[in-house]
Protein backbone atom coordinates (compact mmCIF):
# COMPACT_ATOMS: atom_id res chain seq x y z
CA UNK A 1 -4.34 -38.13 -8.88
CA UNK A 2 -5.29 -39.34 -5.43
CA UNK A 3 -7.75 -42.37 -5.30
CA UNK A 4 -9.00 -44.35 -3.00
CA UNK A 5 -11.55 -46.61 -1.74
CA UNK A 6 -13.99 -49.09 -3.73
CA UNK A 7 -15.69 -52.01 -2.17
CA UNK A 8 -15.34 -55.23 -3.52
CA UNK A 9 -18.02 -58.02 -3.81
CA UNK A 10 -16.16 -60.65 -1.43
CA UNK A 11 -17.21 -64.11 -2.10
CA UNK A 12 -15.68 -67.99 -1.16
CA UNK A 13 -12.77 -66.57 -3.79
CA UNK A 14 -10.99 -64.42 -1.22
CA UNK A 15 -11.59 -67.14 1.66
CA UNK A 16 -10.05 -69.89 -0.83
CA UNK A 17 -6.81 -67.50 -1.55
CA UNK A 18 -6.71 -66.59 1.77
CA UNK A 19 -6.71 -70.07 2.75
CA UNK A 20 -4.02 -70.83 0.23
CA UNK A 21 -1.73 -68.05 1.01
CA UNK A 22 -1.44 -67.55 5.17
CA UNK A 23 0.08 -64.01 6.06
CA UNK A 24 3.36 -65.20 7.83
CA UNK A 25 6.46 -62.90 7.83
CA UNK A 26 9.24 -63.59 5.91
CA UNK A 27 12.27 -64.85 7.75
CA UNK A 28 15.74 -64.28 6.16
CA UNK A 29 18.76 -67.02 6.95
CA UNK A 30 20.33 -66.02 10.17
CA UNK A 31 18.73 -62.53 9.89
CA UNK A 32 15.71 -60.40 11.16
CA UNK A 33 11.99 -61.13 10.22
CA UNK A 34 10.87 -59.23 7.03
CA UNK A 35 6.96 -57.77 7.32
CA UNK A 36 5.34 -56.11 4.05
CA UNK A 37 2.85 -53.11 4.36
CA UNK A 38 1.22 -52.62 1.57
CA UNK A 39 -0.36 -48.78 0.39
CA UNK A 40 -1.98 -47.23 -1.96
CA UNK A 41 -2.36 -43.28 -3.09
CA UNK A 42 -4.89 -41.65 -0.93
CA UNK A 43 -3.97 -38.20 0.95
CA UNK A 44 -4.32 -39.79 4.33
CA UNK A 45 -1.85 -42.17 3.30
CA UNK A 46 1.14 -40.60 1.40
CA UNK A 47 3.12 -40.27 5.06
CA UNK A 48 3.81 -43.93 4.06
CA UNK A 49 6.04 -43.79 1.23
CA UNK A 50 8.10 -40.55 2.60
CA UNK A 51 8.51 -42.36 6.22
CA UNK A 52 10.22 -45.15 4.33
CA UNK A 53 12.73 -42.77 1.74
CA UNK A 54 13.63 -40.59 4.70
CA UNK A 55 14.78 -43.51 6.38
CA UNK A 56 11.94 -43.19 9.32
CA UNK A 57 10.49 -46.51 8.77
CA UNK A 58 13.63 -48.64 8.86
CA UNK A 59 14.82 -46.47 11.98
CA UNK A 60 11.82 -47.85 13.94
CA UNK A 61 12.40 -51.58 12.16
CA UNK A 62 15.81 -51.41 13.46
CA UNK A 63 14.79 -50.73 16.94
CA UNK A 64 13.22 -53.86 17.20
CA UNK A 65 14.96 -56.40 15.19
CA UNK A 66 13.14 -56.58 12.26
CA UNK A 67 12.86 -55.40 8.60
CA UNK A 68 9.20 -53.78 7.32
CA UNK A 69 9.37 -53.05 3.03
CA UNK A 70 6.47 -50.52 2.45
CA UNK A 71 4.89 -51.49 -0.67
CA UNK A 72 3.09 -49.47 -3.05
CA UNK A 73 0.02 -50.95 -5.03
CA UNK A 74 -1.25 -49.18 -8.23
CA UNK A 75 -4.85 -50.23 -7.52
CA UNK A 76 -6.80 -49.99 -4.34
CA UNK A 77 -8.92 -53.28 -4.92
CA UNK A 78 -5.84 -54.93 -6.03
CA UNK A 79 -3.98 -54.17 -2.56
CA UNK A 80 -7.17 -55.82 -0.32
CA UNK A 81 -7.36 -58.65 -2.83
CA UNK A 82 -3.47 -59.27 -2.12
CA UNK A 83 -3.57 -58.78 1.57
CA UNK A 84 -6.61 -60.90 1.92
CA UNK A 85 -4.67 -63.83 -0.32
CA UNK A 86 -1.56 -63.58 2.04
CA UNK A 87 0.85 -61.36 0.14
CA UNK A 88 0.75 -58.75 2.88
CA UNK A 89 0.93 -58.51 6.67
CA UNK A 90 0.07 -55.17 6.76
CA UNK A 91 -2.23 -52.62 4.71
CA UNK A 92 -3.68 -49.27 4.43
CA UNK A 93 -7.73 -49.61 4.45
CA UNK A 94 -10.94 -48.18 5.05
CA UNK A 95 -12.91 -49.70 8.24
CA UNK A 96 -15.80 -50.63 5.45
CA UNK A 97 -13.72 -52.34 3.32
CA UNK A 98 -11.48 -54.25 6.22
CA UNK A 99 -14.74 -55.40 6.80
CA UNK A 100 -16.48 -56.26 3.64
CA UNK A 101 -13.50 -57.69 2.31
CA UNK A 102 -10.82 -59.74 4.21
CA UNK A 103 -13.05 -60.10 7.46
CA UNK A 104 -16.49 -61.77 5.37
CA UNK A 105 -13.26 -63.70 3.49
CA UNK A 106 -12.37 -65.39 6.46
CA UNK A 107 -9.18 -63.43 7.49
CA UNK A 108 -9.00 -62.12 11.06
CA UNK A 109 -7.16 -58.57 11.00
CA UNK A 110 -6.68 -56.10 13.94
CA UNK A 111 -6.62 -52.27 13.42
CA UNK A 112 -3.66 -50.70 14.91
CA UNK A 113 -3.89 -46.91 13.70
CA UNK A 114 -6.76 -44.90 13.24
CA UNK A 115 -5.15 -43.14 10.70
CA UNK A 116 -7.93 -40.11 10.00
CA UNK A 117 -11.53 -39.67 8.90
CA UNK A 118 -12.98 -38.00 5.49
CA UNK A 119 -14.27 -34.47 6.79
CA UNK A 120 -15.30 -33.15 3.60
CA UNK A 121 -13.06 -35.44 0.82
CA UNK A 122 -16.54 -36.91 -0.59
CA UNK A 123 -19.10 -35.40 -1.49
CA UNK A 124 -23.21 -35.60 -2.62
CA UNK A 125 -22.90 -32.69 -5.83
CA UNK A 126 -26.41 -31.57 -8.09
CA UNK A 127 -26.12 -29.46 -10.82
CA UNK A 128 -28.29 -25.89 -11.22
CA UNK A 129 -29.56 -27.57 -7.76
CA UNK A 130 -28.71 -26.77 -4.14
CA UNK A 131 -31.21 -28.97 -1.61
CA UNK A 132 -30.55 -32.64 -0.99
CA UNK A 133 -34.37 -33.26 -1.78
CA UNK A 134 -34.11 -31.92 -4.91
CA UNK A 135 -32.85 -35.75 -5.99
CA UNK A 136 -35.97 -37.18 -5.77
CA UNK A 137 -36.34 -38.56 -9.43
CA UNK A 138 -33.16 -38.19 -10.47
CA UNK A 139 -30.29 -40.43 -11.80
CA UNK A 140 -27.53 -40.52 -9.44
CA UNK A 141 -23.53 -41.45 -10.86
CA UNK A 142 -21.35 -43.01 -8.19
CA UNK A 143 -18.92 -45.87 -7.81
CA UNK A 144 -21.37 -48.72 -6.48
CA UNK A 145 -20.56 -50.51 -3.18
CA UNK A 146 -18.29 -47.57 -2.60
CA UNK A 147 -17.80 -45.26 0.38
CA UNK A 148 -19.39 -42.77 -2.34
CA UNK A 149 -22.56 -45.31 -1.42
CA UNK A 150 -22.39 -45.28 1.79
CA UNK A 151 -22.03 -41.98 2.36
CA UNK A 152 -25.07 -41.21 0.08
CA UNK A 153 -27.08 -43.75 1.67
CA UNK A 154 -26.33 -41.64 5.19
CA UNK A 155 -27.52 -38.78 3.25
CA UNK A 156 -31.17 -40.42 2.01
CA UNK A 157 -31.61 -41.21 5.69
CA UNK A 158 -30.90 -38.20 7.39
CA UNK A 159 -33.37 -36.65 4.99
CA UNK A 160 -35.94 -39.36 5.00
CA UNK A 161 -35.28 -41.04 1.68
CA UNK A 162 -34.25 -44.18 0.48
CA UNK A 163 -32.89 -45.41 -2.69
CA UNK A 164 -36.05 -46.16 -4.29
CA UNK A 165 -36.56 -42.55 -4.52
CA UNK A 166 -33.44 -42.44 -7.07
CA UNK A 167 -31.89 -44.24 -10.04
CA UNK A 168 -28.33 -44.59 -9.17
CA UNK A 169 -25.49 -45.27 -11.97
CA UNK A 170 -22.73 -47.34 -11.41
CA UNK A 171 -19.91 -45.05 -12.55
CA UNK A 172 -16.32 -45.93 -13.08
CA UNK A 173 -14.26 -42.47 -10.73
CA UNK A 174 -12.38 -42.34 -13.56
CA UNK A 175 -15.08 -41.68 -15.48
CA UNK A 176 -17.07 -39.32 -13.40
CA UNK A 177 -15.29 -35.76 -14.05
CA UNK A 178 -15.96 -36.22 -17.58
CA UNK A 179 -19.16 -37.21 -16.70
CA UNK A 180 -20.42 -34.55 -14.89
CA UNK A 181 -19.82 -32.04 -17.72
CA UNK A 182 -22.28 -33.99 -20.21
CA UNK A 183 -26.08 -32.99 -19.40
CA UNK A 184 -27.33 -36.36 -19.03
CA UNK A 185 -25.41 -36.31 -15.61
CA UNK A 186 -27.25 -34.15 -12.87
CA UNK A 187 -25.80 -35.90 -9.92
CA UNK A 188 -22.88 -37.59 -8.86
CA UNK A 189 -21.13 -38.58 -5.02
CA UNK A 190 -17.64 -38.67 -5.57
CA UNK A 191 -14.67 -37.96 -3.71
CA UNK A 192 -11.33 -36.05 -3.75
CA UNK A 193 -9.84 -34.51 -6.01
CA UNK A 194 -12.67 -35.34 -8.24
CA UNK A 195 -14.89 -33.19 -6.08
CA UNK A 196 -12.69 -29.92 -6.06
CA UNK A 197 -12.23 -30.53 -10.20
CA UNK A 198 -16.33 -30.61 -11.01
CA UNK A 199 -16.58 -27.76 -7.87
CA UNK A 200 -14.58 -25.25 -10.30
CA UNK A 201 -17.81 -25.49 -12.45
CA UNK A 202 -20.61 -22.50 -11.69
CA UNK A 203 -23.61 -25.35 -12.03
CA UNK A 204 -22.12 -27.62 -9.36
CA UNK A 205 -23.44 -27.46 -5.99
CA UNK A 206 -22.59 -29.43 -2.88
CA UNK A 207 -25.80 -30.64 -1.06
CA UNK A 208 -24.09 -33.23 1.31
CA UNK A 209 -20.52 -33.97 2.39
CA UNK A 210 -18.67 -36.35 4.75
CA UNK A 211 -18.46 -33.89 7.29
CA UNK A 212 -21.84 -34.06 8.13
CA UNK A 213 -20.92 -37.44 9.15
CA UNK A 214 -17.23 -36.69 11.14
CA UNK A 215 -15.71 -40.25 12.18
CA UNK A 216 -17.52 -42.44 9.81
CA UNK A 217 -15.43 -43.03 7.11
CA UNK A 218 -12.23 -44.17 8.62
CA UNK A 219 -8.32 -44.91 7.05
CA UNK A 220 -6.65 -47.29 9.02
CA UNK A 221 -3.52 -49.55 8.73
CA UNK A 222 -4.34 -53.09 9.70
CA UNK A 223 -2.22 -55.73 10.90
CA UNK A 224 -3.08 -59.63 10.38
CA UNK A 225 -4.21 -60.40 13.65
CA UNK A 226 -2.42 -63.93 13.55
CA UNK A 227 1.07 -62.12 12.51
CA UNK A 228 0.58 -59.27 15.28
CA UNK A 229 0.15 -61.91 18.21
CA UNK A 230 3.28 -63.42 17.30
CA UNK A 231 5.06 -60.25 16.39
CA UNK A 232 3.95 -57.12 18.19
CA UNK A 233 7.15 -55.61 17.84
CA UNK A 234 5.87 -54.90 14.36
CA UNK A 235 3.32 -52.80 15.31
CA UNK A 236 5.35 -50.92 17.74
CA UNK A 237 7.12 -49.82 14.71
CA UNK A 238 4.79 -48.99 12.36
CA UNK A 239 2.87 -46.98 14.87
CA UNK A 240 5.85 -45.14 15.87
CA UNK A 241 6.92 -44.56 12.62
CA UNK A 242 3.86 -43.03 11.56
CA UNK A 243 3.39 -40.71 14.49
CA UNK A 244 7.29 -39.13 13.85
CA UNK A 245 5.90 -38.99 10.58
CA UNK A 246 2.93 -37.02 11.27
CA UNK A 247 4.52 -34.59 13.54
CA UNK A 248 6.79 -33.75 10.84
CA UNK A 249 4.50 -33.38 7.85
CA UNK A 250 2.07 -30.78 9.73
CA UNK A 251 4.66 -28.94 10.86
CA UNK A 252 4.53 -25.27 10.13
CA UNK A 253 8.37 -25.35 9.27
CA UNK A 254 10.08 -26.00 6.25
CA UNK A 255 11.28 -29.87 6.90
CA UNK A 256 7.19 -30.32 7.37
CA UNK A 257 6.23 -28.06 3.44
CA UNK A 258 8.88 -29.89 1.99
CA UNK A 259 7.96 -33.41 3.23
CA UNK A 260 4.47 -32.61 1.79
CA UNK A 261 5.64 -31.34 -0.89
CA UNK A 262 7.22 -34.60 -1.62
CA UNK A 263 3.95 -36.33 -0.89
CA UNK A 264 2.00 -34.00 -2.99
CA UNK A 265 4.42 -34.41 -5.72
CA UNK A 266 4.42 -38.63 -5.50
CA UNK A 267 0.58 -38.72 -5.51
CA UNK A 268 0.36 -36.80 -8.86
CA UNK A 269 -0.74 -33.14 -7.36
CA UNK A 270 1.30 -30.03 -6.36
CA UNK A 271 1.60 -28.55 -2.65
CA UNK A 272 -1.97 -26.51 -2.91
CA UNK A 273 -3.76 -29.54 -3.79
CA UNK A 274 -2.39 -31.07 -1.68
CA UNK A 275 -2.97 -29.02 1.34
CA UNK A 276 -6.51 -28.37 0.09
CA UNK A 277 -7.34 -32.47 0.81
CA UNK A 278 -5.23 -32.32 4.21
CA UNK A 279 -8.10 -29.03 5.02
CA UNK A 280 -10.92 -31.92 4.53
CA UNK A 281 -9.03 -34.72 5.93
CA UNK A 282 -8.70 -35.10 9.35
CA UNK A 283 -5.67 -36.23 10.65
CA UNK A 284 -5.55 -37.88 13.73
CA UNK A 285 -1.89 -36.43 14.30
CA UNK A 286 -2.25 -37.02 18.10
CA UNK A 287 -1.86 -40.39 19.49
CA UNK A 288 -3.59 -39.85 22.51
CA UNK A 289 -6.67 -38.74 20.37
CA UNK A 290 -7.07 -41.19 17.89
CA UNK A 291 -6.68 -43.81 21.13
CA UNK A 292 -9.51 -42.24 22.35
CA UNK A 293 -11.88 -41.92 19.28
CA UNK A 294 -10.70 -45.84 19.08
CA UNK A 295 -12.29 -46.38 22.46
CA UNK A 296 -15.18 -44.17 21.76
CA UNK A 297 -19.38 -45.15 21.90
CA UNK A 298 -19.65 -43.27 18.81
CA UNK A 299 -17.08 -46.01 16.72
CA UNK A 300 -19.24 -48.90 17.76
CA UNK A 301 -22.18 -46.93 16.21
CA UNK A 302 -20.63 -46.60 12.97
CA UNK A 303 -19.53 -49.83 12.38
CA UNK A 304 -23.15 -50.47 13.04
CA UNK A 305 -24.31 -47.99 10.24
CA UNK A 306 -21.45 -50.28 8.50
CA UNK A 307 -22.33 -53.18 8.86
CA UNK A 308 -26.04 -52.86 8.44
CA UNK A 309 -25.02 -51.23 5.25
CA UNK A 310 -23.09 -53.90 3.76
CA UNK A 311 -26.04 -56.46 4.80
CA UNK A 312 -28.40 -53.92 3.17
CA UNK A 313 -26.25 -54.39 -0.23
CA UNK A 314 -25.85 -58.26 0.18
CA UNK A 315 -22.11 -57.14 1.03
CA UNK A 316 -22.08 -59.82 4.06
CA UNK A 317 -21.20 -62.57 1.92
CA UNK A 318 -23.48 -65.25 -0.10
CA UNK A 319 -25.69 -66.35 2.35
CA UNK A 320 -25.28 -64.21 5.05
CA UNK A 321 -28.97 -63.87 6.78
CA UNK A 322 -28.09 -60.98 9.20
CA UNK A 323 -25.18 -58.67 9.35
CA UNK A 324 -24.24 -60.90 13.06
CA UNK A 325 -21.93 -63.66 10.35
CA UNK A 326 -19.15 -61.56 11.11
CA UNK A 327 -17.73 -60.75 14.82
CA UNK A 328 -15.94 -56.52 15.02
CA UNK A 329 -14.34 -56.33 18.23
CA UNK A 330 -13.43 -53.36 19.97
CA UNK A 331 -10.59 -52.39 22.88
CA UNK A 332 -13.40 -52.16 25.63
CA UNK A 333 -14.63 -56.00 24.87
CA UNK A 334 -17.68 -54.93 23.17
CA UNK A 335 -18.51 -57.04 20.49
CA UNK A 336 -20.99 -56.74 17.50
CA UNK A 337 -21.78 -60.06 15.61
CA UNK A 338 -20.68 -63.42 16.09
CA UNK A 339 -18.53 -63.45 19.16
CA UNK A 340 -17.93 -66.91 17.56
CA UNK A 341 -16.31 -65.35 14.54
CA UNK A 342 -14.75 -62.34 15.47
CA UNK A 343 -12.48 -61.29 12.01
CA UNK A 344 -12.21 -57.07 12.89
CA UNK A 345 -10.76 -56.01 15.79
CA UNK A 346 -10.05 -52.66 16.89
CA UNK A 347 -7.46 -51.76 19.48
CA UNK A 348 -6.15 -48.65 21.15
CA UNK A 349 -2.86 -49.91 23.22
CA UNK A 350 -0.46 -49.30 20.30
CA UNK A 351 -1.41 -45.28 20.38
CA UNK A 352 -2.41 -45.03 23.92
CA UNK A 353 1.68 -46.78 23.85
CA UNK A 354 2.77 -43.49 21.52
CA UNK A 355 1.37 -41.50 23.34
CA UNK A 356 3.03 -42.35 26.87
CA UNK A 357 5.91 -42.57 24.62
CA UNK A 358 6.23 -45.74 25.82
CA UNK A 359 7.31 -47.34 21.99
């Protein structure tokens, strides 16, 4: 099954590990430095695993000197926890989460890929109902502090609503399929392939989906900021790694079916299902693209819906009086927050470098 994406409650626990544990690669006697990305199962992030069998990811570690071990974590939560303690210098991550997790813990990361964006993957379901409005009243099952939340919360106020209008359930996404099919459950916001299971069912309507918000809810691969000052070369190989990657996998030629294939199959679905989450997922295969969406006004203004989110849920950390405790950067200067305490930083020159094929 492919999951993804809770937020976790970040508190002086993370900023103590991180503290205790600094993200520095690992340098072998005489040999090349050694850099750990860590992943976890999630559509947009299966190229991962296949770039490093096929050989792909040590082709562009070679290039530059240096050895990168792709890691995969069984748990999503687990994988930010780690890479906010030090146990990664690299991870796959949600702009929400790199936010409300290592950033309010204290640990300053950079976003190198802007990997894709949920066009459809989550979704805002009723049953035997088909207008958003119709929630009013109702009991609402999603995984709380979630991009499930936050998407829903987009949803209330694009149709004038708020939560008080709604009673929502904290529900485990494990849980939720089997949920939906007992009649207490009327509503849920879930995501893929949860949503395509309790979509099979004739009483399941979808009243509100991520692609009514394109570019919001972001997968990106991060870099410790600290590690990729030191070691850009790092970067430079991920990020070229990952595009060879991409232009193989969507490929309308067998090498590209049979590398998803191989995704499909490692993520715990078959080819269909796996092309089905690619047709809601989009893929920022183009370097020059995703550079640009990077650079774009209309980033800035989600990480303000972000960030005024995770405030709005006491997400900020304890104590935090405004969403401004924590500094987001982006590649034309633009800050939002504490220029004194910038943690998220967004840049471009990576792809734009992909692009010119300049890696």
């Amino acid at each position: 099954m492919l999951t993804r994406k809770q937020f976790i409650k970040t508190g002086a626990g993370a900023a103590t590990a991180a503290a205790v544990l600094p993200g520095l690669p690992v340098a072998r006697a005489g040999g090349a430095k050694k850099f750990k990305l860590a992943w976890t199962i999630y559509v947009g992030w299966m190229p991962w695993p296949w770039a490093a069998d096929k050989g792909i990811v040590k082709k562009w570690a070679d290039k530059y000197g240096i050895e990168i071990e792709v890691i995969e974590v069984a748990d999503y939560p687990t994988s930010i926890n780690q890479y906010t303690a030090g146990a990664f210098d690299a991870l796959t991550i949600t702009n929400m989460d790199t936010l409300a997790v290592p950033a309010v813990g204290g640990v300053d990361s950079t976003s190198i890929i802007t990997g894709d964006y949920s066009n459809g993957n989550d979704a805002v379901i009723l049953k035997d109902k088909t207008k958003f409005t119709d929630l009013k009243g109702q009991k609402v099952n999603l995984v709380q502090y979630s991009v499930s939340q936050y998407l829903f919360d987009r949803g209330l106020e694009k149709h004038h609503m708020s939560e008080r209008d709604v009673r929502i359930v904290n529900t485990s996404d494990a849980d939720m399929a089997a949920a939906w099919m007992t009649k207490a459950v009327t509503a849920v916001v879930t995501w893929n392939p949860i949503v395509q299971e309790i979509m099979k069912n004739a009483d399941a309507h979808e009243v509100f989906t991520s692609a009514q918000i394109p570019g919001e809810i972001l997968d990106l691969c991060i870099v410790r900021t600290d590690v990729l000052k030191a070691h850009p070369e790092f970067a430079k190989a991920l990020t070229g790694a990952w595009y060879e990657t991409l232009g193989i996998m969507l490929s309308d030629s067998a090498e590209g079916k049979a590398a998803r294939t191989a995704m499909a199959k490692l993520s715990g679905t078959d080819l269909e299902g796996f092309d089905a989450q690619l047709k809601t997922t989009h893929l920022f295969a183009d370097p020059a693209g995703a550079a640009a969406f990077t650079r774009s006004a209309q980033l800035v203004k989600t990480m303000e819906y972000v960030r005024t989110f995770l405030f709005r849920h006491g997400l900020m950390g304890q104590g935090a009086t405004s969403p401004n405790v924590v500094g987001i950067a982006f590649p034309d200067g633009k800050i939002l927050g504490d220029k004194r305490n910038v943690k998220f930083r967004y840049t471009s020159d990576f792809m734009r470098m992909a692009a010119a094929k300049k890696l």
